[in-house]
C-alpha atoms as a PDB file:
ATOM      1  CA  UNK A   1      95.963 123.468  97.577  1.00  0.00           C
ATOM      2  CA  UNK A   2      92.635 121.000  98.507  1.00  0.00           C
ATOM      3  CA  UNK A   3      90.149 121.562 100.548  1.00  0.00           C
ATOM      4  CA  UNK A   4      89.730 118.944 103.664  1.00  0.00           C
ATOM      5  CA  UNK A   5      86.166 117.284 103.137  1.00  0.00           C
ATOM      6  CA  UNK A   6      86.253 117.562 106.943  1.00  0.00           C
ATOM      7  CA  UNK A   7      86.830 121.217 107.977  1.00  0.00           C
ATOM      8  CA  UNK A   8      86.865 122.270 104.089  1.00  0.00           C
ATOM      9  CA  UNK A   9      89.395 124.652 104.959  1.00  0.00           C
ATOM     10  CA  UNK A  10      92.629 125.210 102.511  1.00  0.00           C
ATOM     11  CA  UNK A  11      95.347 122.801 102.946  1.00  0.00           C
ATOM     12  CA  UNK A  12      99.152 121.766 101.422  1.00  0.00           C
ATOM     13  CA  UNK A  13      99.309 118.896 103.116  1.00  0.00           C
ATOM     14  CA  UNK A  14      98.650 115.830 105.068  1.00  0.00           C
ATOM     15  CA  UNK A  15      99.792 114.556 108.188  1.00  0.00           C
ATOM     16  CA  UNK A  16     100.423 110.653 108.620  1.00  0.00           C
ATOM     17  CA  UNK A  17      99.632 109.331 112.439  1.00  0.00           C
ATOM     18  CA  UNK A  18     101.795 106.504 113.178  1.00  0.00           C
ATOM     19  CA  UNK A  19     100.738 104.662 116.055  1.00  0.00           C
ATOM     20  CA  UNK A  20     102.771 101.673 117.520  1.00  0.00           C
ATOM     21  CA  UNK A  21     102.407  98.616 119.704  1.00  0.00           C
ATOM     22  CA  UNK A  22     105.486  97.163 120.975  1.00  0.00           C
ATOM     23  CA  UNK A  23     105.245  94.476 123.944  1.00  0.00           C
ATOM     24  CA  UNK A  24     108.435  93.688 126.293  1.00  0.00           C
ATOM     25  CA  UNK A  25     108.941  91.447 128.846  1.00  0.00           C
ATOM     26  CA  UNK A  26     109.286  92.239 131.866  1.00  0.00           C
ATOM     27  CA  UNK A  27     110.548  89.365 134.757  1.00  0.00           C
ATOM     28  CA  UNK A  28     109.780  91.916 138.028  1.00  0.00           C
ATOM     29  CA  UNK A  29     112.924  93.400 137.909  1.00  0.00           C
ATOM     30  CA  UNK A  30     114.299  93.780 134.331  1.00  0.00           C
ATOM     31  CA  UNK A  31     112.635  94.900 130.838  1.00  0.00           C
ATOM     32  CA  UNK A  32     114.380  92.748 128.048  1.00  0.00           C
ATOM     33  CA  UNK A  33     113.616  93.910 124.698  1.00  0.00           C
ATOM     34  CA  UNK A  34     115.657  91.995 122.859  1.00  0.00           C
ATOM     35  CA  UNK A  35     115.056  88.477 124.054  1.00  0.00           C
ATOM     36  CA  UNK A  36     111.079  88.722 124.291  1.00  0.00           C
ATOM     37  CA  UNK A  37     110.052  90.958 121.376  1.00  0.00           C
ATOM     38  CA  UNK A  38     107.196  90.033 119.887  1.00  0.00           C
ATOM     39  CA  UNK A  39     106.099  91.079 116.588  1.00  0.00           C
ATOM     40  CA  UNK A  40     104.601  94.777 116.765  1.00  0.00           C
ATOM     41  CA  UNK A  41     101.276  96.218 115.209  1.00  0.00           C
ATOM     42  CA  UNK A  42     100.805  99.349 113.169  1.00  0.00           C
ATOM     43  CA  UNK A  43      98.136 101.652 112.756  1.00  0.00           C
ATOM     44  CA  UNK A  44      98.586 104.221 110.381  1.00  0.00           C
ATOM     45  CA  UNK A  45      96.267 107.696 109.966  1.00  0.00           C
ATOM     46  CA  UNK A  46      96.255 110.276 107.448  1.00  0.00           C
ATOM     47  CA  UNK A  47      94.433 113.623 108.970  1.00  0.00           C
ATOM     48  CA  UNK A  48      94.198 116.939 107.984  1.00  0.00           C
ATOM     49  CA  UNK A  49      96.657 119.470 110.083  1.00  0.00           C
ATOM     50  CA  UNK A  50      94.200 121.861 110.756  1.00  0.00           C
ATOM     51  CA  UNK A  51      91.157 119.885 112.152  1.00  0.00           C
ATOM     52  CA  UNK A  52      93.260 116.862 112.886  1.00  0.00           C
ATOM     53  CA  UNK A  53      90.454 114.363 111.939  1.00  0.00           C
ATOM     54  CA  UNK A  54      91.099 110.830 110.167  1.00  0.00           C
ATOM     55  CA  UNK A  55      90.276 111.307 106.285  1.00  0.00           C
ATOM     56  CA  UNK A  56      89.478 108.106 104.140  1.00  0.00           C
ATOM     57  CA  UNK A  57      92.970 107.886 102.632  1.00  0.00           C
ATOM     58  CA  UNK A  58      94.665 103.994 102.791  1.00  0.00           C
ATOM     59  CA  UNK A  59      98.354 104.924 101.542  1.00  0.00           C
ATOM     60  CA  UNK A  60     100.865 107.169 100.809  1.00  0.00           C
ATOM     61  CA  UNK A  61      99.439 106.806  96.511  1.00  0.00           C
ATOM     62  CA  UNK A  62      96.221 107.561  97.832  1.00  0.00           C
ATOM     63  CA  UNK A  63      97.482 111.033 100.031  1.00  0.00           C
ATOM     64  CA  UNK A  64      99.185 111.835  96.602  1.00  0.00           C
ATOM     65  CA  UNK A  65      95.797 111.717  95.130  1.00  0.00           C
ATOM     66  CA  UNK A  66      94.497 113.457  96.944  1.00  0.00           C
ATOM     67  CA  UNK A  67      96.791 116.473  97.516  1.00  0.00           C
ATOM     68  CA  UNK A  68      96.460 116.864  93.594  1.00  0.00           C
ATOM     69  CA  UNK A  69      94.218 118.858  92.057  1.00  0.00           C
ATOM     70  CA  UNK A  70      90.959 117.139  92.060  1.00  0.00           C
ATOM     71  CA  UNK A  71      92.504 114.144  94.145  1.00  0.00           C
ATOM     72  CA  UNK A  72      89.412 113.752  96.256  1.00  0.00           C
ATOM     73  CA  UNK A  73      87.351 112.952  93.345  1.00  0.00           C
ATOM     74  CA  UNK A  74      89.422 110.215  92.121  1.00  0.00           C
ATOM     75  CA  UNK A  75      89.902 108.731  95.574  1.00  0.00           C
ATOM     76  CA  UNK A  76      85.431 108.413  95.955  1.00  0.00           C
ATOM     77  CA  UNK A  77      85.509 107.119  93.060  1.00  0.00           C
ATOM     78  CA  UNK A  78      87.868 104.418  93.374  1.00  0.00           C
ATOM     79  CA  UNK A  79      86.122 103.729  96.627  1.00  0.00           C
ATOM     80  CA  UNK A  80      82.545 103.360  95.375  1.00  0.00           C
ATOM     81  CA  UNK A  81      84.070 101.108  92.454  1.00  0.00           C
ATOM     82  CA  UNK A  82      85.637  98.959  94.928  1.00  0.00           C
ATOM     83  CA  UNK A  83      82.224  98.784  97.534  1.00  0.00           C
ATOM     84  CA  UNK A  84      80.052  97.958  94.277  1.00  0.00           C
ATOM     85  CA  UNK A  85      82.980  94.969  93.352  1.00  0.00           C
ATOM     86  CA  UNK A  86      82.764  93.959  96.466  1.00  0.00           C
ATOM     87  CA  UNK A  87      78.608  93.743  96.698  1.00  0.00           C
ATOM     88  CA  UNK A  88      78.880  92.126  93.676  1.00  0.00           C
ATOM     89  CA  UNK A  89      80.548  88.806  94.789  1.00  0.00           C
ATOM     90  CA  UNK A  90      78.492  88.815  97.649  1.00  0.00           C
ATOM     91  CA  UNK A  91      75.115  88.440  95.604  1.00  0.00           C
ATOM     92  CA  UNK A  92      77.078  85.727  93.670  1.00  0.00           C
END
């Protein structure tokens, strides 16, 4: 069991927010899905099921991570490493 670094209460696990845009045509009196779909965009959350907030966690390796024992750890690390990579080849 982890701690959320939101609430910091106890928890087993996370819960993954999909949310979904999907556009359809519609000529005034019919929707067509089929004919006019256009491609759809994804948003995906991770957030802890008791406070429901959005935690800092990119994938499904990541949540893994983090639901292990000291998986927060290893997840701040990773994302200082990749801020201090990425201020690097901007002084460049």
């Amino acid at each position: 069991m982890v701690k959320c670094p939101k609430c910091y209460k106890d928890i087993k696990g996370l819960n993954l927010m999909v949310i979904k845009i999907k556009t359809i045509y519609f000529d005034g009196e019919n929707f067509d899905e089929d004919e006019y779909l256009y491609p759809t965009d994804t948003t995906e959350e991770w957030v802890c099921p008791e406070c429901e907030e959005v935690l800092d966690i990119e994938d499904d390796g990541e949540a893994t991570e983090f639901l292990e024992n000291d998986g927060l750890k290893k997840i701040v690390k990773e994302k200082i490493n990749m801020i201090k990579e990425k201020n690097k080849k901007c002084t460049k």
